[in-house]
C-alpha atoms as a PDB file:
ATOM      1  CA  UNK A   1     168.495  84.732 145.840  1.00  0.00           C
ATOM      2  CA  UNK A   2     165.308  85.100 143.374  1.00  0.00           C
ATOM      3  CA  UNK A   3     164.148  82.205 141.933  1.00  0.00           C
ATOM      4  CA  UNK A   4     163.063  82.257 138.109  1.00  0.00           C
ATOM      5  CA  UNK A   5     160.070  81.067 137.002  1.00  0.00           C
ATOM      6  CA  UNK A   6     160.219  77.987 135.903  1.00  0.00           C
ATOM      7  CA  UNK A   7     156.910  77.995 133.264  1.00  0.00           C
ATOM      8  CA  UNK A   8     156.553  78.820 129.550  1.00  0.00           C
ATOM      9  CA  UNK A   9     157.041  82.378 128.812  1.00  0.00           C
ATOM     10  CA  UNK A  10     154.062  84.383 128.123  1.00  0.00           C
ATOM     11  CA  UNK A  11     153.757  84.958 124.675  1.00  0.00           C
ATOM     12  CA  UNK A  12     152.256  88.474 124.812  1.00  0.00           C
ATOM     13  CA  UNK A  13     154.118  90.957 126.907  1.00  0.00           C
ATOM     14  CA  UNK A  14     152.138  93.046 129.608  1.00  0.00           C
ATOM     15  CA  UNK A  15     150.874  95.676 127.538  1.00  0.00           C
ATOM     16  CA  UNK A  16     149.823  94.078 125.077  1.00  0.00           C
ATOM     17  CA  UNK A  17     147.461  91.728 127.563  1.00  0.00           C
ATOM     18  CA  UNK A  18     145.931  95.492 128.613  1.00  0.00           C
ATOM     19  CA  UNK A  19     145.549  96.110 124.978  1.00  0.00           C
ATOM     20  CA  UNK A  20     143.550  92.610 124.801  1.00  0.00           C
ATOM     21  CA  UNK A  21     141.505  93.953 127.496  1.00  0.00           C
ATOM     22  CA  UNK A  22     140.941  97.052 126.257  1.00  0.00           C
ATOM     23  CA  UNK A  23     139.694  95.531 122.855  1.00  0.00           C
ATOM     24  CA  UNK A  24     137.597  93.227 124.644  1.00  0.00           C
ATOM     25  CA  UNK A  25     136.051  94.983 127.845  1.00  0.00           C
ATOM     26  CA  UNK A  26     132.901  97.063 126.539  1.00  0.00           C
ATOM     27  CA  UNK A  27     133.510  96.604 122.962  1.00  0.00           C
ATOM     28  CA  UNK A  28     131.809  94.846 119.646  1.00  0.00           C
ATOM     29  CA  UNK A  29     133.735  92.512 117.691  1.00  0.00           C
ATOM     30  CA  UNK A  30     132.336  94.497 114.782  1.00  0.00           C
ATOM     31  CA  UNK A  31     134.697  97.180 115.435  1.00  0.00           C
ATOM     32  CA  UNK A  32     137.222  94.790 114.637  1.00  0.00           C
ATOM     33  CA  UNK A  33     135.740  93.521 111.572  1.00  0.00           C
ATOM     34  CA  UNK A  34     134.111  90.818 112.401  1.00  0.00           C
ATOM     35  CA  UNK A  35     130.567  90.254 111.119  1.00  0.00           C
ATOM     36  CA  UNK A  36     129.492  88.671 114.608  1.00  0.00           C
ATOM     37  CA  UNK A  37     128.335  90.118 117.792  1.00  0.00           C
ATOM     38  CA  UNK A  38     130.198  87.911 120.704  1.00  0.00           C
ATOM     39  CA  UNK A  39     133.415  87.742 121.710  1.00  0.00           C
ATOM     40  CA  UNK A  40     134.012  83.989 121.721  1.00  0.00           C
ATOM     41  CA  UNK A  41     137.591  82.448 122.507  1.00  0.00           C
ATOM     42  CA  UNK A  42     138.127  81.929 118.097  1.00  0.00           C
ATOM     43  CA  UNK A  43     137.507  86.096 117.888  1.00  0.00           C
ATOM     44  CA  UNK A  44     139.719  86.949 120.689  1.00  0.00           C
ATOM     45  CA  UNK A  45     142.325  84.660 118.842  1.00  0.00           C
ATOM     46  CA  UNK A  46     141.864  86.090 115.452  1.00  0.00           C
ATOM     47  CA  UNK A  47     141.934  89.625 116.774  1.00  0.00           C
ATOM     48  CA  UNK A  48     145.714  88.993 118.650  1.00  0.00           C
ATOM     49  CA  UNK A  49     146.751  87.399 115.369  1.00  0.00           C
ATOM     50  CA  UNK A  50     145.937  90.169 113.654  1.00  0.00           C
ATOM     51  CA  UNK A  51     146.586  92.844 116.046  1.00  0.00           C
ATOM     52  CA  UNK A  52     149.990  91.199 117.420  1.00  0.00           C
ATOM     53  CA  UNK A  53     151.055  88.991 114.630  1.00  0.00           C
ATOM     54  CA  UNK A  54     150.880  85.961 117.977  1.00  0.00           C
ATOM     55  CA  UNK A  55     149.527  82.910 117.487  1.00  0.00           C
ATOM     56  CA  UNK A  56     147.697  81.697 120.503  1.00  0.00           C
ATOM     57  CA  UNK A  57     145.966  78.074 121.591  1.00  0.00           C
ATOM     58  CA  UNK A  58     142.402  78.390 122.416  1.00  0.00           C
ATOM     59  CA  UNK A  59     143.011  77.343 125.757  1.00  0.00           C
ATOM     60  CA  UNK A  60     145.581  79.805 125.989  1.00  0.00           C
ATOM     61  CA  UNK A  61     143.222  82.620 124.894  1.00  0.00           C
ATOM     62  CA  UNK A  62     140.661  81.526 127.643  1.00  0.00           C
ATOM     63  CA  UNK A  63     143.292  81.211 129.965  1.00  0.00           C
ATOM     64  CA  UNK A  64     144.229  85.009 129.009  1.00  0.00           C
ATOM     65  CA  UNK A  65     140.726  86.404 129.786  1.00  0.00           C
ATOM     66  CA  UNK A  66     140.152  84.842 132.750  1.00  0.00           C
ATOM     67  CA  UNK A  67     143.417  86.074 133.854  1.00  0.00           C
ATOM     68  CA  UNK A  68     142.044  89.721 132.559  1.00  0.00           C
ATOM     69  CA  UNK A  69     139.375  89.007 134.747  1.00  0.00           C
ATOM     70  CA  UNK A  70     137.012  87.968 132.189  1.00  0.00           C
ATOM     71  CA  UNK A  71     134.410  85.532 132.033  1.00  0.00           C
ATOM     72  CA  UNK A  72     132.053  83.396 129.338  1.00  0.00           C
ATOM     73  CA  UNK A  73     128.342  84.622 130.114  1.00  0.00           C
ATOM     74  CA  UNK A  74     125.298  82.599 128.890  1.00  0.00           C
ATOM     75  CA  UNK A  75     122.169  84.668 127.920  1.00  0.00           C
ATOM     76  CA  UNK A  76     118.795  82.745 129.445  1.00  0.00           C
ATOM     77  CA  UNK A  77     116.726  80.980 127.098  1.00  0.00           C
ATOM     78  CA  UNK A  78     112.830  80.868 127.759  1.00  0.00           C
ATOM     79  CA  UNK A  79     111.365  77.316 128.630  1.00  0.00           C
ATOM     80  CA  UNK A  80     108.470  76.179 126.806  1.00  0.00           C
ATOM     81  CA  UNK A  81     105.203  74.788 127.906  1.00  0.00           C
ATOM     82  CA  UNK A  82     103.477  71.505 126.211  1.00  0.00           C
ATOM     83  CA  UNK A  83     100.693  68.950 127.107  1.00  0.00           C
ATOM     84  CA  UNK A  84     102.227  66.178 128.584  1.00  0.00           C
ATOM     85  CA  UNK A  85      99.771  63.461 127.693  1.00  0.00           C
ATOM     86  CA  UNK A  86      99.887  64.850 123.976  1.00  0.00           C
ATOM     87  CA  UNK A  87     103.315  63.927 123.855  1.00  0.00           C
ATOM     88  CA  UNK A  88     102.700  60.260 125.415  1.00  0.00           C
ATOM     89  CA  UNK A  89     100.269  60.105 122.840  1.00  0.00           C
ATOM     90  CA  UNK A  90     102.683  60.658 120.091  1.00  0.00           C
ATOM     91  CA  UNK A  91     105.169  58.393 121.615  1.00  0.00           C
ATOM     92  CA  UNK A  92     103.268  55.750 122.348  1.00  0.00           C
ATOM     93  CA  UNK A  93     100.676  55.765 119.907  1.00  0.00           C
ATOM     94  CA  UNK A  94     100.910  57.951 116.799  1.00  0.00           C
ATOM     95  CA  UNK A  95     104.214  57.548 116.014  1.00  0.00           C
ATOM     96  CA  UNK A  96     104.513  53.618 115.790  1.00  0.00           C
ATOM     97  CA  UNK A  97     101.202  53.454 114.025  1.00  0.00           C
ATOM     98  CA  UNK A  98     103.101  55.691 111.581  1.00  0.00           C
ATOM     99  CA  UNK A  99     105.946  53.082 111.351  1.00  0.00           C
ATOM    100  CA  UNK A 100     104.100  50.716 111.016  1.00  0.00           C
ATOM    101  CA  UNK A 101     101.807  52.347 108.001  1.00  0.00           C
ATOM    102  CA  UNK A 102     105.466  53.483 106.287  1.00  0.00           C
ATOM    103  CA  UNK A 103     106.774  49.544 106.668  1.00  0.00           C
ATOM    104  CA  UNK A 104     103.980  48.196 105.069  1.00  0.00           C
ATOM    105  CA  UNK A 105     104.381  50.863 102.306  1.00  0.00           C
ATOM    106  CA  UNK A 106     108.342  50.213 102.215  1.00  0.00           C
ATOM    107  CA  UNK A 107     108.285  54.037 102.680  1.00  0.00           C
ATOM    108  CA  UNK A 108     110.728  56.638 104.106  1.00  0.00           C
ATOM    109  CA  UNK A 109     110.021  58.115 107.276  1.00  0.00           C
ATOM    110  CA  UNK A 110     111.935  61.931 107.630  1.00  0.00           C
ATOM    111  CA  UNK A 111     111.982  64.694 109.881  1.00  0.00           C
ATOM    112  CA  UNK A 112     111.521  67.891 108.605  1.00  0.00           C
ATOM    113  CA  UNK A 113     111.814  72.058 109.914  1.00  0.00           C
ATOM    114  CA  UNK A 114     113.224  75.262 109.881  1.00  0.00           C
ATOM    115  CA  UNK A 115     115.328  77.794 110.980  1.00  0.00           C
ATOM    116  CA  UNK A 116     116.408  81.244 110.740  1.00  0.00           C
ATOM    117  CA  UNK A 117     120.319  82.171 111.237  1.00  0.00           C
ATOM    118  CA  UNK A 118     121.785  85.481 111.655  1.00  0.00           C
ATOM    119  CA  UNK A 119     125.333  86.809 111.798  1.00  0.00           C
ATOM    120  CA  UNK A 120     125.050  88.587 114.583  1.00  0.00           C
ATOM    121  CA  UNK A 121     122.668  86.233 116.292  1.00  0.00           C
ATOM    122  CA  UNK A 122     123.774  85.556 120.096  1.00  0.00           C
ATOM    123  CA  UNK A 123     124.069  81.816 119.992  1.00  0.00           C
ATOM    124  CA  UNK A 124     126.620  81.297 123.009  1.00  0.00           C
ATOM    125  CA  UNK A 125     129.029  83.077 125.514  1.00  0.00           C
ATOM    126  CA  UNK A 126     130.668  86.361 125.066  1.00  0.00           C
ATOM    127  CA  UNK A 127     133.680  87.508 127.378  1.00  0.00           C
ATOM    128  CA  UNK A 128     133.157  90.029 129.745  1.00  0.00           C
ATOM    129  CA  UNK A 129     134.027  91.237 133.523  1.00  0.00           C
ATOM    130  CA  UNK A 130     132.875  88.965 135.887  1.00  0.00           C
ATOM    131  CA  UNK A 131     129.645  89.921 137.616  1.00  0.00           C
ATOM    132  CA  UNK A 132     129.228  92.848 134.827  1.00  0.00           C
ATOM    133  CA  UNK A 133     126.492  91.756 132.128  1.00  0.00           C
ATOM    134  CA  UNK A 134     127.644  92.592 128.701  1.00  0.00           C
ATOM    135  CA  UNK A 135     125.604  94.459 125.986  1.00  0.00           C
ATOM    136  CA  UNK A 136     126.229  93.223 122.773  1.00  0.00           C
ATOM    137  CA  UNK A 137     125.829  95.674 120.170  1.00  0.00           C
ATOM    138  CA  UNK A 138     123.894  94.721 116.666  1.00  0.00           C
ATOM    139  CA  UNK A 139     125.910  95.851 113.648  1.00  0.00           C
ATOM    140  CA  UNK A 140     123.261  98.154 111.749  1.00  0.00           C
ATOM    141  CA  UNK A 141     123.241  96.083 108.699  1.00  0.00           C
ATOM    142  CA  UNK A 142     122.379  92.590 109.574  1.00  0.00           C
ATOM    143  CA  UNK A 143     122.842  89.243 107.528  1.00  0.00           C
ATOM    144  CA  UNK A 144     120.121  86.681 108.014  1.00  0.00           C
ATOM    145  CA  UNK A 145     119.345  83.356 105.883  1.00  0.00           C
ATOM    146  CA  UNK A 146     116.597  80.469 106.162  1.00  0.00           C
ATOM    147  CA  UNK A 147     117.229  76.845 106.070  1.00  0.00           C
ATOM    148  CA  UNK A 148     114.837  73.910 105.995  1.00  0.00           C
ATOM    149  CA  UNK A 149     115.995  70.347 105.836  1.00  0.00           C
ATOM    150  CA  UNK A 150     114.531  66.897 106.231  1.00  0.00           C
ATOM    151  CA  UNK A 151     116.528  63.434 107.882  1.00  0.00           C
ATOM    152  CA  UNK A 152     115.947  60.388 108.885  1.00  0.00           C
ATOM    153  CA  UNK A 153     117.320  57.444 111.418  1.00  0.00           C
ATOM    154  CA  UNK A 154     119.368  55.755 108.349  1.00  0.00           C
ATOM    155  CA  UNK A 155     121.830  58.786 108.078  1.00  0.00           C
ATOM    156  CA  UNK A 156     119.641  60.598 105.171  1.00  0.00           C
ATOM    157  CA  UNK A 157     119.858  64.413 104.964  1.00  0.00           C
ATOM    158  CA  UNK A 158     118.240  67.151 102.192  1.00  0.00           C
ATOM    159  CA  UNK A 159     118.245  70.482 102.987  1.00  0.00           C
ATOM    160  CA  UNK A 160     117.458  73.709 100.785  1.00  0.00           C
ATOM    161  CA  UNK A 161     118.848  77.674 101.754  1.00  0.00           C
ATOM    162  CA  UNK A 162     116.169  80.353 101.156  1.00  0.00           C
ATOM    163  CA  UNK A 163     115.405  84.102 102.152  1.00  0.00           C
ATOM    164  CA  UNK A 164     112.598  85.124 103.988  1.00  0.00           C
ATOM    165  CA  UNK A 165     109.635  84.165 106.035  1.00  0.00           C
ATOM    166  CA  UNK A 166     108.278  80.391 104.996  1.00  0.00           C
ATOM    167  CA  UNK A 167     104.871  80.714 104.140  1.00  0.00           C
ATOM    168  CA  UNK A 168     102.217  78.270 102.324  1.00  0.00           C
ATOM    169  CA  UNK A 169     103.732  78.860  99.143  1.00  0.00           C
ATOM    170  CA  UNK A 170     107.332  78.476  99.702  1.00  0.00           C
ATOM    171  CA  UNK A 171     106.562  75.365 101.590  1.00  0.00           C
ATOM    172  CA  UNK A 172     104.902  73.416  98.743  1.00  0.00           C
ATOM    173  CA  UNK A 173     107.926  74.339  96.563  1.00  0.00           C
ATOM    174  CA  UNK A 174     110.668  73.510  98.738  1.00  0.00           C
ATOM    175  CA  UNK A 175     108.481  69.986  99.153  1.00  0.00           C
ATOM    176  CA  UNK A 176     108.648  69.763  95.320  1.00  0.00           C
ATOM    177  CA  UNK A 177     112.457  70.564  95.722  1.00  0.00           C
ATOM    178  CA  UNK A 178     112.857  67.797  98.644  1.00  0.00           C
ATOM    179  CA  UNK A 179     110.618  64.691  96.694  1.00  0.00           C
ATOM    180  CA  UNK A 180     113.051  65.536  93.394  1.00  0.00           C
ATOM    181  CA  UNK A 181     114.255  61.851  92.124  1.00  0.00           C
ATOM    182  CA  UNK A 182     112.586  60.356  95.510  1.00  0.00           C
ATOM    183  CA  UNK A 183     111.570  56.676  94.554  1.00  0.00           C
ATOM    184  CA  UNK A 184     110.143  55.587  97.512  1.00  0.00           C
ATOM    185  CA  UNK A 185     107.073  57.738  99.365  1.00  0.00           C
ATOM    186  CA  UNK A 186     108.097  59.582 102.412  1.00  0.00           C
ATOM    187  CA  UNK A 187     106.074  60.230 105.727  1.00  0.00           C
ATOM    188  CA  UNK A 188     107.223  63.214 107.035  1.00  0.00           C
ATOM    189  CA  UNK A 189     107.225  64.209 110.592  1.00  0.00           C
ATOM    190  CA  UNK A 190     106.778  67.765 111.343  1.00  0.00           C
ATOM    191  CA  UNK A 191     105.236  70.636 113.279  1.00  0.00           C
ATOM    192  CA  UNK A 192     101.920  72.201 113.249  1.00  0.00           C
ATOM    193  CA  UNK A 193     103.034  75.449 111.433  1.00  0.00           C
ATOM    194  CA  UNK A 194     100.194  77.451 109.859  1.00  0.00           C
ATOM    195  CA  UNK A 195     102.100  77.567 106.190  1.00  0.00           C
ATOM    196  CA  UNK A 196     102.300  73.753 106.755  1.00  0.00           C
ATOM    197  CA  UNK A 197      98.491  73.360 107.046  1.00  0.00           C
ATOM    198  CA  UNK A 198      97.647  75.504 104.141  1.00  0.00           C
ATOM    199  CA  UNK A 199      94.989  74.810 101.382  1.00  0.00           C
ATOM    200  CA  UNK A 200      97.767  75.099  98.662  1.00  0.00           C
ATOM    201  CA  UNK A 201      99.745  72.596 100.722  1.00  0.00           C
ATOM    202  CA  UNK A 202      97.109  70.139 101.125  1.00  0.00           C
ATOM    203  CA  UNK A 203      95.952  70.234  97.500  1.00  0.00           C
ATOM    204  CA  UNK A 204      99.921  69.228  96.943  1.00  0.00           C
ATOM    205  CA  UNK A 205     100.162  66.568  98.745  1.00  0.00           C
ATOM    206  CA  UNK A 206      97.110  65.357  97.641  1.00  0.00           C
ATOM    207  CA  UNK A 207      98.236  65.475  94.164  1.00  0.00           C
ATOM    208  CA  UNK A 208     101.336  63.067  95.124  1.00  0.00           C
ATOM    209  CA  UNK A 209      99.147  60.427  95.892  1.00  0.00           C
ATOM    210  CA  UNK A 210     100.306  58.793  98.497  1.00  0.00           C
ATOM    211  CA  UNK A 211     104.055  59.267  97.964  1.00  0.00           C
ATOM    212  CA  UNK A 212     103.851  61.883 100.235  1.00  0.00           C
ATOM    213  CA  UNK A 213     102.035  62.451 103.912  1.00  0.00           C
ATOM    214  CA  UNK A 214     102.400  64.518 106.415  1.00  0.00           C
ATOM    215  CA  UNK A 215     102.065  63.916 110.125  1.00  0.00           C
ATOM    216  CA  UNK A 216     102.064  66.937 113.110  1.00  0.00           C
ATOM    217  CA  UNK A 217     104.003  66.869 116.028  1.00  0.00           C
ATOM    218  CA  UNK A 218     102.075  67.621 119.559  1.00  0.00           C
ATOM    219  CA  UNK A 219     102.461  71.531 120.170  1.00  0.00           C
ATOM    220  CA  UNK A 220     105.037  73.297 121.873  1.00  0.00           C
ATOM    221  CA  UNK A 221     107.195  69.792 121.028  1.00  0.00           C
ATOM    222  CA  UNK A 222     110.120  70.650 119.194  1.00  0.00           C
ATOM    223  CA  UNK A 223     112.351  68.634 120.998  1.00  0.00           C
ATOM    224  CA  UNK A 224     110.515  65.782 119.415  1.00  0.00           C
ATOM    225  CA  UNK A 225     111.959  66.128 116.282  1.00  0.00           C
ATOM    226  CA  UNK A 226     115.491  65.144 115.944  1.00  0.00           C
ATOM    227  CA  UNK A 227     116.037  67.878 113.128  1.00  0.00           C
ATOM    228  CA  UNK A 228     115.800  70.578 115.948  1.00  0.00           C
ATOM    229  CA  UNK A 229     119.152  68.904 117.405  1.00  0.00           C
ATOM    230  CA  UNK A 230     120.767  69.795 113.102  1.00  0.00           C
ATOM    231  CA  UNK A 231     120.132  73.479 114.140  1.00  0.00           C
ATOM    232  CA  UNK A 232     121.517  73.147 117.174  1.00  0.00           C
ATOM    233  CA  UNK A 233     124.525  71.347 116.140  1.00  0.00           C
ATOM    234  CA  UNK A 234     124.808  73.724 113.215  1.00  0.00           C
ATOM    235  CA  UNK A 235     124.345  76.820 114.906  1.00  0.00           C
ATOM    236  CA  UNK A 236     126.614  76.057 117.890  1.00  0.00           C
ATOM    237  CA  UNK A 237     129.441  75.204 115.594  1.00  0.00           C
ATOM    238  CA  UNK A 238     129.271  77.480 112.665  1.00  0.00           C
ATOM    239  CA  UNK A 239     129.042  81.024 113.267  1.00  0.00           C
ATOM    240  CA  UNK A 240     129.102  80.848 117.021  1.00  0.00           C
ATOM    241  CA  UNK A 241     132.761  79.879 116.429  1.00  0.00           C
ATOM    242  CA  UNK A 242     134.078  80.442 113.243  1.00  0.00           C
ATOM    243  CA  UNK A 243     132.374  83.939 112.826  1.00  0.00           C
ATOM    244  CA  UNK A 244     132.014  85.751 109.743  1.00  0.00           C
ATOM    245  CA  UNK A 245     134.661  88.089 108.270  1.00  0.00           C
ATOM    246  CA  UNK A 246     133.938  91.524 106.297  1.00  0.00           C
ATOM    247  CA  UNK A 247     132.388  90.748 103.364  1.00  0.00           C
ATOM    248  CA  UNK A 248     131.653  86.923 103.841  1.00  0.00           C
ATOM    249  CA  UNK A 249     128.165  86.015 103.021  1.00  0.00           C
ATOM    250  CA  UNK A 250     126.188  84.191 105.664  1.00  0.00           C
ATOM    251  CA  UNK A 251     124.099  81.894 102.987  1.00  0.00           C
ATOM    252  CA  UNK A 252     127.484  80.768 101.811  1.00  0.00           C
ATOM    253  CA  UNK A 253     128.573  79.838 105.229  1.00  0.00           C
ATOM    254  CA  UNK A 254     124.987  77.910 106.008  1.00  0.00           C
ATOM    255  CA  UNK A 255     125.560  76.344 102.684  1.00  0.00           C
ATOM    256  CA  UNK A 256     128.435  75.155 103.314  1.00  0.00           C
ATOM    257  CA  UNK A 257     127.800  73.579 106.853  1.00  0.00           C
ATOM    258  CA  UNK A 258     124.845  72.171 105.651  1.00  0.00           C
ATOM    259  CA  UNK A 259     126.366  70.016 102.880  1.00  0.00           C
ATOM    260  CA  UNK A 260     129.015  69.132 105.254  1.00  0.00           C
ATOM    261  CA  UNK A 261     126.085  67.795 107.399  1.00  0.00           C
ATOM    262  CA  UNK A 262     124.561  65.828 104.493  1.00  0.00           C
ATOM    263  CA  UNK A 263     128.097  64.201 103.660  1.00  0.00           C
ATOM    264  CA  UNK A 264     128.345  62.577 107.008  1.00  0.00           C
ATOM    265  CA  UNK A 265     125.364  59.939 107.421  1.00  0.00           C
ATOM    266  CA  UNK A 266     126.818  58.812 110.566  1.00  0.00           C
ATOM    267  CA  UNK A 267     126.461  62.667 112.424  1.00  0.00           C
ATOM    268  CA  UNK A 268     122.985  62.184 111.175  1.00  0.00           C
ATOM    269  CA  UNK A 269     122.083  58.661 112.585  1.00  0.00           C
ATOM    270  CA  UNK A 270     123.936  60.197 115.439  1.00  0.00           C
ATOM    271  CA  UNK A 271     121.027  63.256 115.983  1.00  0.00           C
ATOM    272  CA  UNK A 272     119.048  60.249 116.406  1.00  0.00           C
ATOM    273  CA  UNK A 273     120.608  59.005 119.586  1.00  0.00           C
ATOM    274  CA  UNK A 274     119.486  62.078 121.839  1.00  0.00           C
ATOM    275  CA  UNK A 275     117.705  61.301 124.655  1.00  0.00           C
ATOM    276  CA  UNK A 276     114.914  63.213 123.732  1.00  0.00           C
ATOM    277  CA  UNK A 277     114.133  61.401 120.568  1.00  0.00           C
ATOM    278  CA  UNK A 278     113.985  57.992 122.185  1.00  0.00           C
ATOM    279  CA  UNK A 279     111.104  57.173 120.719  1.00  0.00           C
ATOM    280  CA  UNK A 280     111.649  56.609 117.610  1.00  0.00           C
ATOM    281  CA  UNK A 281     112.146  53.086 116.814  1.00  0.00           C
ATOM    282  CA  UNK A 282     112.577  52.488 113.237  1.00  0.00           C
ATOM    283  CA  UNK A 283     116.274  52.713 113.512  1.00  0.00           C
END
């Protein structure tokens, strides 16, 4: 006598698991529609809703491609080199002389960089065959978007959204932007950038008067500065998995995440609890 299965039914029939496959194995989300360049578990999902009017879990959806014989592959990152006694330097020296100058000031001490984000940027895993490499394809017209923002151990967070390359100029006015309304002077913590060592930029600061200085990270130390670990956080849960639709703009999106960012002081006191930001002790 054959004994029934005694688990949930499948919710897509066979064929329409090969037509998953076939969607999936060698192809670009933007084929699909989707302003993004990996196939992530929240793509895959979308696409069967769309394509199959089925509504799956995302652990169902990774349970589906691995079944298909798919797999999430990580691209390599490149390591980066520093001087080690720089960076004892900083940690041991620099930085609590600068708490202790911003104390005695009853001043602000903030974090500040940049970043570039792109739709199609590959921030994660993309399914593919196991042991096969995938190729992800760049959509010929590309969205891209800067973002600079400043924070600080107490839960503070500014941030502006701007096009382009940052250069001397656009620095000093997005530092006009970020000491707006500030009442107290800020020492801000950032890296050795040549647009942040400009002329222009030191004849603004100057012109402050003290409400504003600047101190440079050691080189090659970016993961020094807890507003690295916003970028990270922001890229690897924006686009990465909630990708961009046909005809959604990626400023908008940024935007968007950033203020959500900025309405949560306790995420951002939180960026300050990474090991690699130790350090700092003016929490």
């Amino acid at each position: 006598m054959e004994r029934k299965g005694s688990g949930r039914p499948r919710t897509l029939t066979p064929a329409q698991e090969r037509q998953v496959l076939g969607w999936v194995n060698g192809k670009n989300p933007g084929q699909h529609g989707f302003a993004f360049g990996l196939w992530t578990r929240q793509v895959v999902r979308e696409l069967i809703q769309k394509k199959c009017a089925a509504r799956l879990s995302l652990a169902s959806v990774g349970t589906l491609l691995a079944r298909l014989g798919l797999s999430p592959q990580k691209p390599l990152q490149h390591a980066y080199q520093r001087d080690p006694l720089a960076v004892t330097h900083w940690e041991k020296q620099t930085y609590p002389a600068i708490v202790k100058h911003a104390k005695r000031e009853k001043a602000e001490i903030d974090f500040w960089d940049a970043s570039g984000f792109r739709a199609d940027a590959v921030q994660g895993r993309t399914w593919a065959v196991k042991g096969v490499t995938p190729v992800v394809a760049v959509p010929g017209q590309r969205q891209s978007i800067s973002a600079a923002s400043a924070v600080n151990s107490k839960g503070g967070f500014w941030f502006a959204v701007y096009s382009g390359g940052l250069n001397g100029e656009l620095f000093v006015a997005l530092l006009k932007l970020m000491m707006k309304g500030r009442r107290r002077p800020i020492h801000l913590v950032l890296d050795g950038l040549p647009a942040h060592k400009t002329r222009g930029v030191r004849d603004d600061v100057d012109s402050l008067k003290g409400r504003l200085t600047l101190h440079f990270l050691p080189g090659d130390a970016q993961d020094l500065n807890p507003d690295e670990l916003v970028w990270s956080y922001t890229k690897r849960t924006g686009v990465a998995r909630r990708p961009l639709r046909s005809g959604e703009k990626l400023a908008d999106r940024v935007h968007d995440q950033l203020s959500d960012i900025a309405a949560r002081p306790e995420l951002v006191r939180s960026f300050f609890r990474h090991p690699s930001v130790a350090y700092i002790s003016d929490l």
